[in-house]
N, C-alpha and C. Protein backbone atom coordinates (compact mmCIF):
# COMPACT_ATOMS: atom_id res chain seq x y z
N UNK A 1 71.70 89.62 117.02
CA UNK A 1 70.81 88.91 117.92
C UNK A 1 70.14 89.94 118.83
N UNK A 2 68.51 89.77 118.93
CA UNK A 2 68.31 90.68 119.96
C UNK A 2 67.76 90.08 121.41
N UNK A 3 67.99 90.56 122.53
CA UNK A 3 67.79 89.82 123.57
C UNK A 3 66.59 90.68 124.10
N UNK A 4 65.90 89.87 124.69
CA UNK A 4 64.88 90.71 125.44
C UNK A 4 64.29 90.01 126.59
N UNK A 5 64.61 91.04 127.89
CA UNK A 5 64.84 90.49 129.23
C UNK A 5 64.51 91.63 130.20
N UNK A 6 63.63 91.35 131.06
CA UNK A 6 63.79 92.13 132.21
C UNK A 6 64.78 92.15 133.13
N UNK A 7 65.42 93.74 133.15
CA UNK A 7 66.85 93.96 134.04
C UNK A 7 66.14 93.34 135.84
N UNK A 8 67.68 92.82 136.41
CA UNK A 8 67.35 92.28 137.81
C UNK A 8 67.90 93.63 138.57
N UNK A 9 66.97 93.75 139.82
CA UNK A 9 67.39 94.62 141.02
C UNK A 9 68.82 93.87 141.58
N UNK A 10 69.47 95.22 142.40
CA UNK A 10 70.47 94.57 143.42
C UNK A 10 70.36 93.67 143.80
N UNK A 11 70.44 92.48 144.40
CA UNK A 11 70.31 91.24 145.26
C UNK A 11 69.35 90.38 144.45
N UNK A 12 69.01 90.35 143.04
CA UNK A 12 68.54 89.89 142.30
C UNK A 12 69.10 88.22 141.88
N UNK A 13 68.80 87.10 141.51
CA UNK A 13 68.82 86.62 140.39
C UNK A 13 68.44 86.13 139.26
N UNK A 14 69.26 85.53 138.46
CA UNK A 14 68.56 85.37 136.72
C UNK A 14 68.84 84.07 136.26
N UNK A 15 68.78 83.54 135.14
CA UNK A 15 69.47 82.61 134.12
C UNK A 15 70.20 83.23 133.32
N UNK A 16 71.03 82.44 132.30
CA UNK A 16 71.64 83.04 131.38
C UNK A 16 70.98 83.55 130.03
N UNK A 17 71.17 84.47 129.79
CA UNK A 17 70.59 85.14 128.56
C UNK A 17 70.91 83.96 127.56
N UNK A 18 70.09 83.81 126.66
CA UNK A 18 69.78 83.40 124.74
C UNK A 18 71.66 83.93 124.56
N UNK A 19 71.48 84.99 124.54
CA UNK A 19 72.96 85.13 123.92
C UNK A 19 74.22 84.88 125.05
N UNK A 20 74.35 84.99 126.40
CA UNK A 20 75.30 84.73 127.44
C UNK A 20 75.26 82.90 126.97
N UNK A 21 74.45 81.90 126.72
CA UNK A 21 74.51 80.91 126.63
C UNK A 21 75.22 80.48 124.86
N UNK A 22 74.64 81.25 123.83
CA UNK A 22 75.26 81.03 122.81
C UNK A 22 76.66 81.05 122.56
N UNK A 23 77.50 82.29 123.85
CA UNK A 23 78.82 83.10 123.87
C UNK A 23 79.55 81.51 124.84
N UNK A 24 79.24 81.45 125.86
CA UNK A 24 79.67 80.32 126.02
C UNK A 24 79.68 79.25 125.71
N UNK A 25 78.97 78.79 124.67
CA UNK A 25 79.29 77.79 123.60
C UNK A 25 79.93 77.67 122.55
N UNK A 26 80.77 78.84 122.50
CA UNK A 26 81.52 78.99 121.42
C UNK A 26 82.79 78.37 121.86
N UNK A 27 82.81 78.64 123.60
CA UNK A 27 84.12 78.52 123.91
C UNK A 27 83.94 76.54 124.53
N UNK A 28 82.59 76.28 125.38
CA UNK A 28 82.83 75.05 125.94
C UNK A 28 81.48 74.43 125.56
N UNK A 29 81.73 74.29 124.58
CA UNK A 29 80.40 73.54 123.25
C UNK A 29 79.55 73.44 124.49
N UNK A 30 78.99 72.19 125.08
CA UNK A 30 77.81 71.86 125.44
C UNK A 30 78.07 70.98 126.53
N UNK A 31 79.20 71.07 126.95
CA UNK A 31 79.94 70.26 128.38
C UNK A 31 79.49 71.01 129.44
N UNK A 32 78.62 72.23 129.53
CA UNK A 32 78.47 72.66 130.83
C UNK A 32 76.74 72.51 130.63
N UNK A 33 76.09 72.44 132.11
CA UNK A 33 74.61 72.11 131.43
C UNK A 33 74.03 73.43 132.24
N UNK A 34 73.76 74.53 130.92
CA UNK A 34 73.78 75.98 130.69
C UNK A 34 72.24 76.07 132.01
N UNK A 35 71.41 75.10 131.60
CA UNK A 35 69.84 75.11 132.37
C UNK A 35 69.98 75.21 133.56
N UNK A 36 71.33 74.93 134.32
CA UNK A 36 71.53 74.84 135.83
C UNK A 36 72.12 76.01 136.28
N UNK A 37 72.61 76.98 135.27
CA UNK A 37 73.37 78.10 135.79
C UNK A 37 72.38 79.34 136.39
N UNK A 38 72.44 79.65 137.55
CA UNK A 38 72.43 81.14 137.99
C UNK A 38 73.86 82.52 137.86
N UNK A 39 72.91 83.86 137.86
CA UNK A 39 73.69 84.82 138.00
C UNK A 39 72.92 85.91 138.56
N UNK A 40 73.85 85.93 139.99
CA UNK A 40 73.32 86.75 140.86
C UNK A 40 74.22 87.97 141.17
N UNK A 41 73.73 89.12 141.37
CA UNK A 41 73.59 90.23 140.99
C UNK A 41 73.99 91.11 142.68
N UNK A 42 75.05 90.20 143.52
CA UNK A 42 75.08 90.42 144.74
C UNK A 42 76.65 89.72 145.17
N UNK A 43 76.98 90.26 146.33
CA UNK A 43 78.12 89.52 146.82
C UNK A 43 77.66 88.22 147.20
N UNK A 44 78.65 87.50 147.45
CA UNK A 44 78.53 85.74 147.53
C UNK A 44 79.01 85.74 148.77
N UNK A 45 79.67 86.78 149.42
CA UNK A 45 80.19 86.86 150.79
C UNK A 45 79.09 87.27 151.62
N UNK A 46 79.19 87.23 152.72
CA UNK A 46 78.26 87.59 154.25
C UNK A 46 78.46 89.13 153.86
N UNK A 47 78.34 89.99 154.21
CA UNK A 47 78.39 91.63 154.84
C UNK A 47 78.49 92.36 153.60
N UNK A 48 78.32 91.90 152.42
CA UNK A 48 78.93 92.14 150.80
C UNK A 48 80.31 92.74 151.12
N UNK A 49 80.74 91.41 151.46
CA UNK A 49 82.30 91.62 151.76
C UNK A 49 83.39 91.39 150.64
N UNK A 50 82.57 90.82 149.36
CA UNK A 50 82.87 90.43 147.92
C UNK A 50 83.38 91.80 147.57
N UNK A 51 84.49 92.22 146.79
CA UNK A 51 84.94 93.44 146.55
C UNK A 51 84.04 94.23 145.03
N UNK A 52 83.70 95.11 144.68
CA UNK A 52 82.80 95.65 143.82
C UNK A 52 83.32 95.05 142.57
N UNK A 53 84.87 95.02 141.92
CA UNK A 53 85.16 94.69 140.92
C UNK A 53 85.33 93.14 141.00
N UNK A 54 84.81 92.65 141.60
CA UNK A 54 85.23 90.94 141.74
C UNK A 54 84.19 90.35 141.07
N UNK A 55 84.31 89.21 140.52
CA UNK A 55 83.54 88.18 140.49
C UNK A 55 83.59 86.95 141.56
N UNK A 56 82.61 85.94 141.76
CA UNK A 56 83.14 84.59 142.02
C UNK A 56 82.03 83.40 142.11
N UNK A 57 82.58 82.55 141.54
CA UNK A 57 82.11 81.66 141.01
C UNK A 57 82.14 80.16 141.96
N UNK A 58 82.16 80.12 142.83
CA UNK A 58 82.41 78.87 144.03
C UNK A 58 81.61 77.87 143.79
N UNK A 59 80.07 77.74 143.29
CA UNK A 59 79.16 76.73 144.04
C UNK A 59 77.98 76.47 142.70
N UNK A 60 79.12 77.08 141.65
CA UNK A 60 78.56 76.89 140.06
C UNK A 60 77.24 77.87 139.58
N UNK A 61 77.57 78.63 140.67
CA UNK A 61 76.46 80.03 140.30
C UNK A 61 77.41 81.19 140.30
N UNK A 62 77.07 82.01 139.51
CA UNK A 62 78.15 83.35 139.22
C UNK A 62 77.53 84.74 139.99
N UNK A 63 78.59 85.13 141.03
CA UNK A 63 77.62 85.89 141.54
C UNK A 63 78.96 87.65 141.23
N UNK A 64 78.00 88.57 141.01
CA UNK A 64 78.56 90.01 140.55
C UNK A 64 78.32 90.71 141.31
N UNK A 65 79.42 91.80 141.42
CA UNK A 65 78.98 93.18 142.29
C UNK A 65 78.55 93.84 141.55
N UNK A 66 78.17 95.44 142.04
CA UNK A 66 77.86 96.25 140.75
C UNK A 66 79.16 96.65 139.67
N UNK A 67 79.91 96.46 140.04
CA UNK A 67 81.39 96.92 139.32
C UNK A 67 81.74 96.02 138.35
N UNK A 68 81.23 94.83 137.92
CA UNK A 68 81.26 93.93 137.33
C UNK A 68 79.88 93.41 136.59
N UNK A 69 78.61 93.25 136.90
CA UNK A 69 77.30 92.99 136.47
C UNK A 69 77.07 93.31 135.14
N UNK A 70 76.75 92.49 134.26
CA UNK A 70 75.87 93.40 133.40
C UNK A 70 74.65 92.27 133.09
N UNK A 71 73.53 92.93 132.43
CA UNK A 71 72.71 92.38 131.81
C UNK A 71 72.60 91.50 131.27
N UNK A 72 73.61 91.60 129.74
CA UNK A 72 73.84 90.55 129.02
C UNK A 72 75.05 90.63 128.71
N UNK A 73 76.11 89.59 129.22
CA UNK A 73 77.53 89.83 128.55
C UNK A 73 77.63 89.34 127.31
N UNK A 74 76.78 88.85 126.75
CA UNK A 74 77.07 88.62 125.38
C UNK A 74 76.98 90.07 124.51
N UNK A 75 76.16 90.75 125.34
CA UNK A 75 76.51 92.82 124.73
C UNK A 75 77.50 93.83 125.17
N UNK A 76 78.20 92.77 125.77
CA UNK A 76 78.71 94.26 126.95
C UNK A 76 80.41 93.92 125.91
N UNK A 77 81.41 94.83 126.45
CA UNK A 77 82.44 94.96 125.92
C UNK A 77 83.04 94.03 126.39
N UNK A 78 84.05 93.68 125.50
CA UNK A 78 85.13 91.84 125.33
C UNK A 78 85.74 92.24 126.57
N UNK A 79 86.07 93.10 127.73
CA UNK A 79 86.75 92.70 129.19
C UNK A 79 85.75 91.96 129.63
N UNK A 80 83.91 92.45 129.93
CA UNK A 80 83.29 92.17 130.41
C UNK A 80 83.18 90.27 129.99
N UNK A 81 83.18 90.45 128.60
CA UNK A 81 82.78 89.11 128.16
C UNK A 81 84.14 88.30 128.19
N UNK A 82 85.29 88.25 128.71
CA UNK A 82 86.10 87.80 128.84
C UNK A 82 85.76 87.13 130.55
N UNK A 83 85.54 88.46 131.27
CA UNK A 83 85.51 87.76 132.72
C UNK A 83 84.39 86.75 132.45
N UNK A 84 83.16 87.04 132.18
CA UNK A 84 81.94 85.81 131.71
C UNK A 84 82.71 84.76 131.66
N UNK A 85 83.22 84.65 130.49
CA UNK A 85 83.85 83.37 129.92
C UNK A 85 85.11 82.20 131.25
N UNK A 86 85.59 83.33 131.75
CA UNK A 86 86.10 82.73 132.90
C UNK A 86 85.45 81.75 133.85
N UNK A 87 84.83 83.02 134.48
CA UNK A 87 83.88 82.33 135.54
C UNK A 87 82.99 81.29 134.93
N UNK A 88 82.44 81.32 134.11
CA UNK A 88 82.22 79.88 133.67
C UNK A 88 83.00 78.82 133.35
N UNK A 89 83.84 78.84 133.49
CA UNK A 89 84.97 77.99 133.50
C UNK A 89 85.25 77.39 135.08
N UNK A 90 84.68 77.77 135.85
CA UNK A 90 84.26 77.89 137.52
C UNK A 90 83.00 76.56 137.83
N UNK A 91 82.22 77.31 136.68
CA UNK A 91 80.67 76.60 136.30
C UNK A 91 81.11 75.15 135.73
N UNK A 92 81.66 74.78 134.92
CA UNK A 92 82.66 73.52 134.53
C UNK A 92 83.42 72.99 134.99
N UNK A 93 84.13 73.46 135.77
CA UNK A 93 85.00 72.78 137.22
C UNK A 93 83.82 72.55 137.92
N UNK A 94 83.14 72.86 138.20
CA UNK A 94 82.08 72.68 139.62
C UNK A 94 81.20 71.60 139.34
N UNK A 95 80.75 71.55 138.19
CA UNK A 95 79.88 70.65 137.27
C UNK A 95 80.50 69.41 136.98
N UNK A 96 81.90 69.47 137.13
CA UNK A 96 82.76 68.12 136.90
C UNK A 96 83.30 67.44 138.69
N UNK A 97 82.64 68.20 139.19
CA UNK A 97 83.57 67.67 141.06
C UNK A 97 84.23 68.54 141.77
N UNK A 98 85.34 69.40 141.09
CA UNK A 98 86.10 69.95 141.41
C UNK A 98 85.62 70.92 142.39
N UNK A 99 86.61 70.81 143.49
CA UNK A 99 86.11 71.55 144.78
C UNK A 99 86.79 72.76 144.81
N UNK A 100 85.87 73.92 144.10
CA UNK A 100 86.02 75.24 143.22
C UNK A 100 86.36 76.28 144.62
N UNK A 101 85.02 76.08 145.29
CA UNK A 101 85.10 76.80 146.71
C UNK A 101 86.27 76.73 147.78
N UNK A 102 86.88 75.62 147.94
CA UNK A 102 88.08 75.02 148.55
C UNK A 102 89.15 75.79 147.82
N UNK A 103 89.44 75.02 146.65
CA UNK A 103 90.58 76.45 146.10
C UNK A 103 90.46 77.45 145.92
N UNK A 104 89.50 78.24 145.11
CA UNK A 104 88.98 79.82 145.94
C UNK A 104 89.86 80.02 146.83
N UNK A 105 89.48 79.46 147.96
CA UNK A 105 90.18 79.64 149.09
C UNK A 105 91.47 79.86 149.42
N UNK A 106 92.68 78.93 148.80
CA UNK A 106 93.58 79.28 149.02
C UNK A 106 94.51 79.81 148.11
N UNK A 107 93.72 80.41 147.25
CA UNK A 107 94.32 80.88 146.16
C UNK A 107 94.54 82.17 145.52
């Protein structure tokens, strides 16, 4: 598959790539509604107080530091595309009610 996309700056965001959307349908067929997802390219915290290797996923948008980001995780190596697959799993809790941000929290 080839993807073709203009890379986002720091504090950037995007949609999901042709292939980031195909990769997560392998795992949660078509229960998440892919058209609503952002991925932003920045801490989700105030002061980018989000740690570089973190992800988090609170409010059904996926937001990355640089230590974590990539382009397209449907290219990047199976850790990268493993965390993807998670945090969308964030995106599906959030999309179903579940108060994602609240547990975040104490968890």
């Amino acid at each position: 598959m080839v993807t073709v996309f203009n890379p986002i700056k720091i504090g950037g965001v995007r949609r999901l790539t042709l292939g980031e959307v195909h990769l997560a349908t392998a795992v949660y067929g078509f229960s998440i509604r892919y058209n609503e997802v952002w991925i932003h390219r920045k801490s989700y915290l105030p002061f980018n107080l989000q740690a570089e290797n973190y992800a988090m996923t609170p409010n059904g948008e996926l937001y990355f530091q640089e230590g974590t980001y990539k382009d397209d995780f449907s290219m990047a190596l199976i850790d990268s595309q493993h965390l993807f697959l998670h945090e969308m799993m964030h995106v599906y809790q959030h999309q179903r009610g579940m108060w994602v941000r609240t547990r975040g929290a104490f968890s």
